[in-house]
Protein backbone atom coordinates (compact mmCIF):
# COMPACT_ATOMS: atom_id res chain seq x y z
CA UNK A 1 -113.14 -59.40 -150.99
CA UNK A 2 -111.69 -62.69 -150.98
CA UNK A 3 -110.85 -64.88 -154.02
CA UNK A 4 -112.52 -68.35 -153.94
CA UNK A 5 -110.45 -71.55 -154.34
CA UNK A 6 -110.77 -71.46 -157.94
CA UNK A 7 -109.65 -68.25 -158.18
CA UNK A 8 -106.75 -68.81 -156.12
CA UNK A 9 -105.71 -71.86 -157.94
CA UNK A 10 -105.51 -69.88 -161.10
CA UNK A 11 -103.89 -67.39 -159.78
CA UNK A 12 -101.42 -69.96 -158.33
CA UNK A 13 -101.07 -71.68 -162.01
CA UNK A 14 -100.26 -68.27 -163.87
CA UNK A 15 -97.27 -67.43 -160.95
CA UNK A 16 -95.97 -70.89 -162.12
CA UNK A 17 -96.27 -70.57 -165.63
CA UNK A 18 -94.57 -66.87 -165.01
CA UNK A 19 -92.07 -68.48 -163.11
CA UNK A 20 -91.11 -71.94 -164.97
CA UNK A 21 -90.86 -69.62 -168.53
CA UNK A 22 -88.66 -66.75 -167.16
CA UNK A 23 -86.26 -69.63 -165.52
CA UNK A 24 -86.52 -71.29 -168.93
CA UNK A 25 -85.72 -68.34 -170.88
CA UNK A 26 -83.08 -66.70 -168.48
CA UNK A 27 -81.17 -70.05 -168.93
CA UNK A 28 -81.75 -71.25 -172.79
CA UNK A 29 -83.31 -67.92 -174.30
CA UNK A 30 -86.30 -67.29 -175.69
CA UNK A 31 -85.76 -69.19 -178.85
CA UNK A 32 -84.65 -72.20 -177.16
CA UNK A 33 -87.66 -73.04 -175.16
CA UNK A 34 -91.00 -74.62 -176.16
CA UNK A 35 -94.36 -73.96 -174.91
CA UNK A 36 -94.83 -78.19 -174.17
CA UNK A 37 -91.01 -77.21 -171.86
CA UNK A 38 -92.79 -74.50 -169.79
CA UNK A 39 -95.81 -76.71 -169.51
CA UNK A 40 -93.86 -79.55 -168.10
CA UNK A 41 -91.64 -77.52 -166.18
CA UNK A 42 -94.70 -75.96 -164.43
CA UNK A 43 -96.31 -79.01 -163.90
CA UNK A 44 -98.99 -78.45 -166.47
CA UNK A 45 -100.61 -79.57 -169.56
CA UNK A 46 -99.81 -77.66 -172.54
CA UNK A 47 -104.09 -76.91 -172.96
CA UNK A 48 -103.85 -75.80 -168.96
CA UNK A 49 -101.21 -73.52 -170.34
CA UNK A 50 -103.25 -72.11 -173.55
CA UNK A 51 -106.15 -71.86 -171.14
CA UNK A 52 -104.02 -69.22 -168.71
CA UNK A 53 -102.00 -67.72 -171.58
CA UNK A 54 -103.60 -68.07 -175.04
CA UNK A 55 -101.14 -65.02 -176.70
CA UNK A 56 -98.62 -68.03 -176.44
CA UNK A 57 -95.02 -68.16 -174.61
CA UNK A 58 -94.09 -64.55 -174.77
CA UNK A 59 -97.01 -63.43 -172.56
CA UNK A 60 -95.89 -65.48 -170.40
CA UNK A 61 -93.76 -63.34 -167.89
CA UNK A 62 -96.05 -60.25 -168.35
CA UNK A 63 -99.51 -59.38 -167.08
CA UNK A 64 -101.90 -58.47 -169.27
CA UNK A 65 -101.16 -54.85 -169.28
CA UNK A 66 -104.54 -53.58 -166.92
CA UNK A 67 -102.14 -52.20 -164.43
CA UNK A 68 -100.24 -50.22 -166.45
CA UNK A 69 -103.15 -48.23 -168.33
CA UNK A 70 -104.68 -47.32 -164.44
CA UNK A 71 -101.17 -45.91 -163.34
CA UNK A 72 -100.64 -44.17 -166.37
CA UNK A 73 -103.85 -42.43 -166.03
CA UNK A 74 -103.47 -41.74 -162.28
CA UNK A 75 -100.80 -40.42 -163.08
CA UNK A 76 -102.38 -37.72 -165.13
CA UNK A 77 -105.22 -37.47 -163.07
CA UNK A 78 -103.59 -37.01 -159.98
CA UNK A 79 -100.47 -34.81 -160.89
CA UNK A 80 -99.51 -32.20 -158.41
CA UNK A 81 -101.51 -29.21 -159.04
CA UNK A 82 -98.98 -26.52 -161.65
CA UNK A 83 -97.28 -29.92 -163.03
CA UNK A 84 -97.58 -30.68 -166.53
CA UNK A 85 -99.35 -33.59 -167.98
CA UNK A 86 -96.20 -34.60 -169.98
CA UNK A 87 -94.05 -33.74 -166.64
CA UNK A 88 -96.13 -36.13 -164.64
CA UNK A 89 -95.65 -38.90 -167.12
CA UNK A 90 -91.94 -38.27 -167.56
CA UNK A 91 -91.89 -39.11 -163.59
CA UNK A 92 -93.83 -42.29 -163.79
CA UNK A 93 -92.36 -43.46 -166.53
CA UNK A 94 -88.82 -42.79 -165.19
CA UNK A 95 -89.33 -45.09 -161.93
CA UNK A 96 -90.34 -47.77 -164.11
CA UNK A 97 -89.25 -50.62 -166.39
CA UNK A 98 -85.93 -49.42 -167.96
CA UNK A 99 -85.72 -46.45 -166.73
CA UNK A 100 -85.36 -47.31 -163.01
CA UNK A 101 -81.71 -48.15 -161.66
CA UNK A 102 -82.94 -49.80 -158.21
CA UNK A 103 -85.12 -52.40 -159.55
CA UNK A 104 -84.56 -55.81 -157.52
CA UNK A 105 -82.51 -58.55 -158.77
CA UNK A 106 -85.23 -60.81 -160.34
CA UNK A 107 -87.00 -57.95 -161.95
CA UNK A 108 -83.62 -56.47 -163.08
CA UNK A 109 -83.34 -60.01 -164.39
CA UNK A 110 -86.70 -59.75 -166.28
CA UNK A 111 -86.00 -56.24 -167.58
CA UNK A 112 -82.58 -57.51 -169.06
CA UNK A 113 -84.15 -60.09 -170.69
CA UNK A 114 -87.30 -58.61 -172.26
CA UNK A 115 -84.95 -55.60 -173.82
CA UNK A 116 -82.88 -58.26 -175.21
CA UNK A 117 -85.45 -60.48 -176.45
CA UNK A 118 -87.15 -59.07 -179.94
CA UNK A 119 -90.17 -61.30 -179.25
CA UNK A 120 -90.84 -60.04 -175.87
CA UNK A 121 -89.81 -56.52 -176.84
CA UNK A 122 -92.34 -56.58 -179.29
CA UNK A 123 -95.26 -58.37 -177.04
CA UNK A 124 -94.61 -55.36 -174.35
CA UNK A 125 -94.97 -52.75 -176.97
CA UNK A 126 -98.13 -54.00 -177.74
CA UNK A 127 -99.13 -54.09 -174.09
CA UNK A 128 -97.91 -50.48 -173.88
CA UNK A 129 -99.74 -49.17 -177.18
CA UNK A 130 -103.18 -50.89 -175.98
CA UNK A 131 -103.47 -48.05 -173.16
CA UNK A 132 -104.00 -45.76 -176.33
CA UNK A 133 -107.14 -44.98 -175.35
CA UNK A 134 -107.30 -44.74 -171.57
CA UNK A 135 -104.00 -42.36 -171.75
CA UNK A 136 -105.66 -40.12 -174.79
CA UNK A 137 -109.11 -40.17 -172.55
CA UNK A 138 -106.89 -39.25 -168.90
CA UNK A 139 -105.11 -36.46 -171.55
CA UNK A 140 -108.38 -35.23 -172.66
CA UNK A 141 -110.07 -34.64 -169.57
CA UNK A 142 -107.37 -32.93 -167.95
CA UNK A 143 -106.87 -30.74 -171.44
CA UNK A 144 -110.60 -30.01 -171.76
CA UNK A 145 -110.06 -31.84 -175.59
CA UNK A 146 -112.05 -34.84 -176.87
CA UNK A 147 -110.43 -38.02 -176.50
CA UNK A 148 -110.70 -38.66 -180.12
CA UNK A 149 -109.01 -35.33 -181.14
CA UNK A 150 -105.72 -36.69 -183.01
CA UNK A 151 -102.89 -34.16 -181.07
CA UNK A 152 -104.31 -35.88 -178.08
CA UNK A 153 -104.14 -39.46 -179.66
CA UNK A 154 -100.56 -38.71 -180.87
CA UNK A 155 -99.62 -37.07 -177.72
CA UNK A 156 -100.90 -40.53 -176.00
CA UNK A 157 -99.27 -42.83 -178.98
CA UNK A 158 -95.96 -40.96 -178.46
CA UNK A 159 -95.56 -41.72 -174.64
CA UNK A 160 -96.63 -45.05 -174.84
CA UNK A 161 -93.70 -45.37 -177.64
CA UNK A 162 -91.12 -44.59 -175.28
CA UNK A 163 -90.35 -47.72 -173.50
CA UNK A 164 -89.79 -49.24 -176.66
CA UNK A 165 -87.91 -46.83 -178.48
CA UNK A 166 -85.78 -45.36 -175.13
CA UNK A 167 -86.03 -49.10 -173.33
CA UNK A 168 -82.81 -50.08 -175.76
CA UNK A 169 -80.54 -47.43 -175.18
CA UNK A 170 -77.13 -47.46 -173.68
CA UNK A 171 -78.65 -45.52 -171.00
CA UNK A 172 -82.79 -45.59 -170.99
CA UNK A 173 -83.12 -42.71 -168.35
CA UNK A 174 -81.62 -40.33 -170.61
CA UNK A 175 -83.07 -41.24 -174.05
CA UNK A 176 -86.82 -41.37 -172.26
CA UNK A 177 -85.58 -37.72 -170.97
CA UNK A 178 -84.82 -36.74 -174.04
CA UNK A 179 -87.89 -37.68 -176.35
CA UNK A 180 -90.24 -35.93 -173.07
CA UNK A 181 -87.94 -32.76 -173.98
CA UNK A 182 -88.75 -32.98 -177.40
CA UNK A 183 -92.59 -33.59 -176.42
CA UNK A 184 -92.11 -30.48 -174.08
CA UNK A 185 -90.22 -27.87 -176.43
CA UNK A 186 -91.85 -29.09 -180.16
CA UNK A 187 -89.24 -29.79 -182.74
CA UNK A 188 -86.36 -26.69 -183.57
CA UNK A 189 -86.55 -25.98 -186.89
CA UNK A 190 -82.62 -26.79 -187.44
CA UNK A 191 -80.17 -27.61 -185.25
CA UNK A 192 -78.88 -24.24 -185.24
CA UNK A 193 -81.70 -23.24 -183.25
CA UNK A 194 -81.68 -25.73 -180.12
């Protein structure tokens, strides 16, 4: 199906506004750049820009978080059969965000500066924790559980926690690893017993 011209010219105004804020922030920071600055440097009035972004300058340089919630649950949904649900997760997650190592320059770029950026941290975290629900529902029907039942809530919760909590580490790969061992083994009782 293809877009109409309106479509297409908002899709063309959001890449802008993408663009013009992560060039703005990448060269003054986060703090140092105003919503009426990204406007302008897009070409845009500052209403054009609430109209395309209304969660304000940090949601900027993400998407609105859709995408993520249909991988996540593909990738439950269409695990290899005698792989774990927490196993298939552990894979997506590891070839994205932080936890990837061959991410192209610009999105390196983006990475770096999101991780850095407490704003922006916190604005992905809440893109990550709305896919709650579709996660706990992918869980349940592949667990035979309800959706609503809290260990598959929790289980859900905890994965989508990981980018935030791993994303900040000296090395993300290995603290993501980590918590999925800890999701896969249950917690020792002491140290004496891991």
């Amino acid at each position: 199906m293809e877009m109409g011209r309106r479509e297409r010219k908002k899709v063309q105004t959001r890449r802008a506004l993408s663009a013009a804020a992560l060039r703005l922030f990448s060269e003054h920071g986060y703090d140092g750049v105003t919503v009426a600055q990204i406007a302008d440097e897009a070409d845009v009035s500052i209403a054009t820009l609430f109209a395309h972004v209304p969660d304000g300058k940090e949601a900027l340089i993400f998407d609105d978080g859709a995408e993520r919630h249909v991988w996540l649950a593909a990738a439950v949904r269409d695990r290899p059969a005698g792989q774990s649900v927490l196993e298939a997760l552990r894979r997506c997650l590891a070839g994205r965000g932080p936890f990837t190592a061959d991410l192209p320059p610009d999105l390196r770029a983006k990475r770096d500066l999101i991780v850095s950026t407490p704003a922006l941290r916190e604005y992905s975290r809440r893109l990550w924790i709305a896919g709650e629900g579709p996660l706990a529902e992918a869980i349940a029907a592949e667990s035979g559980r309800d959706p609503s039942d809290m260990t598959v809530r929790a289980l859900a919760r905890y994965v989508l926690e990981i980018p935030e909590l791993a994303g900040v580490e000296p090395d993300p790969l290995a603290a993501m690893n980590a918590i999925f061992d800890l999701l896969e083994s249950g917690w020792p009782e002491s140290h004496e017993d891991t």
